[in-house]
N, C-alpha and C. Protein backbone atom coordinates (compact mmCIF):
# COMPACT_ATOMS: atom_id res chain seq x y z
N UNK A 1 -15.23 -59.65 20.77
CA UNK A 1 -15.86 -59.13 19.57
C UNK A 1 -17.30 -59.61 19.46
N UNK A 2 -17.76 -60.74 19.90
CA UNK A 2 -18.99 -61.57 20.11
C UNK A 2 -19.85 -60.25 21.63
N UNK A 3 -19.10 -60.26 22.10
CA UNK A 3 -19.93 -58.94 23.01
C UNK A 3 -20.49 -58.20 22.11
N UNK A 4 -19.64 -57.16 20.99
CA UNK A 4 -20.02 -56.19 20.55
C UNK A 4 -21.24 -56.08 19.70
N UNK A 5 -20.80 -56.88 18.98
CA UNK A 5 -21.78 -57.91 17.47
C UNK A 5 -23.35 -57.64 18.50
N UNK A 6 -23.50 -58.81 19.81
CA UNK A 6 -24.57 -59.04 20.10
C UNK A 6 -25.48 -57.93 20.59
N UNK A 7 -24.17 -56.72 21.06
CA UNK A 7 -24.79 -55.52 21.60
C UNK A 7 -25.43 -54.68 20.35
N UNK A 8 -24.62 -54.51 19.61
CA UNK A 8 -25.50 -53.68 17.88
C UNK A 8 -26.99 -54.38 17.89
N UNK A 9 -26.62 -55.73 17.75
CA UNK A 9 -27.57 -56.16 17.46
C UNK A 9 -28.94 -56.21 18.09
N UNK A 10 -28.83 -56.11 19.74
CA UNK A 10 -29.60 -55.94 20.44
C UNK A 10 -30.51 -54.66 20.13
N UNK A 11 -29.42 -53.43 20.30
CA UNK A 11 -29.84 -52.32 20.59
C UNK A 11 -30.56 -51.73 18.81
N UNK A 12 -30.03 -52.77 17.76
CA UNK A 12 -31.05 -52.47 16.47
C UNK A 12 -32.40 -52.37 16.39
N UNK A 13 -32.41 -54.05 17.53
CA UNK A 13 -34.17 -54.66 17.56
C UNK A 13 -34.32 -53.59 18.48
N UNK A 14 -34.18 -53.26 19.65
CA UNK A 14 -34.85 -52.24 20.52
C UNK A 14 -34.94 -51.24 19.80
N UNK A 15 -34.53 -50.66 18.88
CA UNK A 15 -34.90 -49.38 18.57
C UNK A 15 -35.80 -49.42 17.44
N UNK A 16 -36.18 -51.03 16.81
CA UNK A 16 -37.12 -51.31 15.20
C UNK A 16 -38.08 -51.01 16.15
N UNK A 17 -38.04 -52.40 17.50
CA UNK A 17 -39.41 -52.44 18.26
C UNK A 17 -39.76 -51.45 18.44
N UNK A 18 -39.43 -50.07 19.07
CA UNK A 18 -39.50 -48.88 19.53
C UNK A 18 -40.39 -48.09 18.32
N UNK A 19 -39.82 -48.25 17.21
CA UNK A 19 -40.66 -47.23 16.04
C UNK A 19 -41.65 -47.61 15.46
N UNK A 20 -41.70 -49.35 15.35
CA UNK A 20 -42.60 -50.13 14.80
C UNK A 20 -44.06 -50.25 15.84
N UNK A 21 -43.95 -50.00 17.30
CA UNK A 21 -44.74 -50.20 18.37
C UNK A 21 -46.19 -49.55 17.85
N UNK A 22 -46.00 -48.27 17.55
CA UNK A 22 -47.37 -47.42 16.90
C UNK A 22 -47.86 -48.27 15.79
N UNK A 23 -46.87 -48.49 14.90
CA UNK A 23 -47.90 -48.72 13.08
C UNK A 23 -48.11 -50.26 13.58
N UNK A 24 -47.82 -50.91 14.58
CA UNK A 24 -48.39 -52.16 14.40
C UNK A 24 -49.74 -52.40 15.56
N UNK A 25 -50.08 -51.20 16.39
CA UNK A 25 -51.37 -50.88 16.66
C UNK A 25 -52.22 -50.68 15.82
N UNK A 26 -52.04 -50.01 14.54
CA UNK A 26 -52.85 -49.15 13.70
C UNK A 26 -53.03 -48.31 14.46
N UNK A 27 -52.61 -46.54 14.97
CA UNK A 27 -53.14 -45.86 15.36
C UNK A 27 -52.81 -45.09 14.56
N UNK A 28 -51.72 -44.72 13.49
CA UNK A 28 -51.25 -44.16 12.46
C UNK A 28 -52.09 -43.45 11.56
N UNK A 29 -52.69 -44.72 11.77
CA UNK A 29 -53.38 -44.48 10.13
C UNK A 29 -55.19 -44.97 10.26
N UNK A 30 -56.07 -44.49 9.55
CA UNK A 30 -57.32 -44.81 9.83
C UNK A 30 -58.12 -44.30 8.96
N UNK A 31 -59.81 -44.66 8.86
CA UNK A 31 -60.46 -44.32 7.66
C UNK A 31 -60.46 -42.06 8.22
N UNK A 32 -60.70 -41.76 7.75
CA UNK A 32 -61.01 -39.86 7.97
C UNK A 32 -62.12 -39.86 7.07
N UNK A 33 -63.05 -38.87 7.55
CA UNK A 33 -64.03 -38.05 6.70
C UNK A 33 -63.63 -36.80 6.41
N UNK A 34 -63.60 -36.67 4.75
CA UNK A 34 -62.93 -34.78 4.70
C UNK A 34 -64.18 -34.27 4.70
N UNK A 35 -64.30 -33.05 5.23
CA UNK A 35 -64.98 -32.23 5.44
C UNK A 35 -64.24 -31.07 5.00
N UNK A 36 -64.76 -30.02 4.33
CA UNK A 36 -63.76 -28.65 4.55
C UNK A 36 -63.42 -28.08 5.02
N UNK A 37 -63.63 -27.83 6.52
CA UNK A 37 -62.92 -27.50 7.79
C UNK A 37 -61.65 -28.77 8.29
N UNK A 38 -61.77 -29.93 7.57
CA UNK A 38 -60.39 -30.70 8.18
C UNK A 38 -59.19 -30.16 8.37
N UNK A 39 -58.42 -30.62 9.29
CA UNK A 39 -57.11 -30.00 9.09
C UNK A 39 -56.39 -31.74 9.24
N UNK A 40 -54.65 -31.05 9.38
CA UNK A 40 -53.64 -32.15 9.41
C UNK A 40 -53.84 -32.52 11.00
N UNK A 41 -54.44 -31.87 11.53
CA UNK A 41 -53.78 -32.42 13.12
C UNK A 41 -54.80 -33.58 13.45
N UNK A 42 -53.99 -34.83 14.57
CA UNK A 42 -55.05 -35.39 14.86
C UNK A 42 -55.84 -35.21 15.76
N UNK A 43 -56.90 -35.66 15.75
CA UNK A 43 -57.97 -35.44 16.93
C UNK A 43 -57.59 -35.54 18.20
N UNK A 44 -56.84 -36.64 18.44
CA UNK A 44 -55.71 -36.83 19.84
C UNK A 44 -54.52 -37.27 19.74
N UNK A 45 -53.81 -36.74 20.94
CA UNK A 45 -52.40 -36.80 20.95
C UNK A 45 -51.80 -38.49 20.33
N UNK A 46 -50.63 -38.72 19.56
CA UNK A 46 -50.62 -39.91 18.65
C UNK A 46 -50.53 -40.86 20.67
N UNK A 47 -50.83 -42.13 20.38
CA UNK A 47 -50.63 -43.12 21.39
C UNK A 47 -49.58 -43.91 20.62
N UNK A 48 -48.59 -44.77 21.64
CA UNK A 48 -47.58 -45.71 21.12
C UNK A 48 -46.45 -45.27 21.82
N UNK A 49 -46.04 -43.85 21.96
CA UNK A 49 -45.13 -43.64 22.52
C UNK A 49 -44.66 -43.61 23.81
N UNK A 50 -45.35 -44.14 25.04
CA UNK A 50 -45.12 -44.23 26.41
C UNK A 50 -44.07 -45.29 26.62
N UNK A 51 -43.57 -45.04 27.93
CA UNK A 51 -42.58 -46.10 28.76
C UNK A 51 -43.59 -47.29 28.87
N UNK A 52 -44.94 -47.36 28.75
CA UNK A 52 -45.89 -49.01 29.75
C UNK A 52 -45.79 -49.64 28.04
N UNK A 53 -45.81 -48.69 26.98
CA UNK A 53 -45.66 -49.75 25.78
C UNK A 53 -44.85 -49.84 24.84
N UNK A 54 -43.70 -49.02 25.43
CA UNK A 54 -41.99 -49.42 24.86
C UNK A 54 -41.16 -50.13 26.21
N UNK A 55 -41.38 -50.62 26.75
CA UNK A 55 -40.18 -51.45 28.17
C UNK A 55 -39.47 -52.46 27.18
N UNK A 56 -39.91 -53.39 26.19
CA UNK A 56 -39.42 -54.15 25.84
C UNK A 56 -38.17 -53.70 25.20
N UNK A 57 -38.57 -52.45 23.73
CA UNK A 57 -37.59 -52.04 23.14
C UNK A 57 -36.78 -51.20 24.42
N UNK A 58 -37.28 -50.55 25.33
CA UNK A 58 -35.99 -49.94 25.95
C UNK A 58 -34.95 -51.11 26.59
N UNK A 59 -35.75 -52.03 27.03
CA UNK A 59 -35.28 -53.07 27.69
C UNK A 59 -33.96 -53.38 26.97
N UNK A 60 -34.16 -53.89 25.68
CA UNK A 60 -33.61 -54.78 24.34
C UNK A 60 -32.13 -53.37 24.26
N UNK A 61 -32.55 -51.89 24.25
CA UNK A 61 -31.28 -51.04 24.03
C UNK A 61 -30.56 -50.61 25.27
N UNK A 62 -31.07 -51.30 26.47
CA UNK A 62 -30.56 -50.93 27.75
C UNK A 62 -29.10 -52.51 27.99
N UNK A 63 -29.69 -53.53 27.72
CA UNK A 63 -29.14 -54.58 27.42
C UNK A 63 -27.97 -54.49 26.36
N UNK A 64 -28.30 -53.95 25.22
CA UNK A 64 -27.21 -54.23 24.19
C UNK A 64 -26.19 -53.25 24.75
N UNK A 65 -26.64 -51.65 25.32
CA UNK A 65 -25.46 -51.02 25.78
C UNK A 65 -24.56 -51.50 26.84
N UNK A 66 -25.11 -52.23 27.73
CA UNK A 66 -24.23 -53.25 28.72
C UNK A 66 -23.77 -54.02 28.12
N UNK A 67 -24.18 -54.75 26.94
CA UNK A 67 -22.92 -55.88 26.27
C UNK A 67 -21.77 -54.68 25.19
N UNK A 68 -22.27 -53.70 24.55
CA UNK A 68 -21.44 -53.16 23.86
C UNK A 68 -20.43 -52.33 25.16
N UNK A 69 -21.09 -51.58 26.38
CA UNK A 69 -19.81 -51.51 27.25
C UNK A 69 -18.90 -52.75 27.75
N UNK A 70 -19.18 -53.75 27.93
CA UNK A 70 -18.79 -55.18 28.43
C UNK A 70 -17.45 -55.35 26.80
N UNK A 71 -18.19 -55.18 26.29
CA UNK A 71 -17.02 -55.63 24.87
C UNK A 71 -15.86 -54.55 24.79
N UNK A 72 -16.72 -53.58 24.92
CA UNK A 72 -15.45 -53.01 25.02
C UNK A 72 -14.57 -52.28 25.83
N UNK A 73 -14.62 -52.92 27.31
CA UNK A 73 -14.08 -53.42 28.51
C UNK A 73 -12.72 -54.13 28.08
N UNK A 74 -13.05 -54.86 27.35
CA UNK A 74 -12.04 -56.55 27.46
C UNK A 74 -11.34 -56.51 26.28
């Protein structure tokens, strides 16, 4: 049952780290100038979401699924 527990728990933080990775760059969010031609879109594609700067969180939910299969193995 200590397998399972640690696997949730793992695969929670991998997936906070995972969503939290962008807003704790600040790329989210930033000063804008309105102009009346602005629109909603951003100027460039959002950054945060690649494999070189999520490994940790995938890492953290790749891990907990091997302890949550391991738990519930036994």
């Amino acid at each position: 049952m200590t397998l399972i527990w640690l696997g949730v728990l793992l695969v929670f933080v991998g997936v906070l780290q995972m969503a939290f990775q962008p807003i704790w760059r600040d790329r989210l969010s930033g000063r804008r100038r309105l102009r009346s031609s602005d629109t909603l879109e951003p100027e460039r594609p959002a950054g945060g979401f690649g494999l070189k700067l999520n490994w940790p969180g995938l890492v953290l939910v790749a891990l907990g699924a091997a302890f949550l299969l391991a738990g519930a193995t036994i």
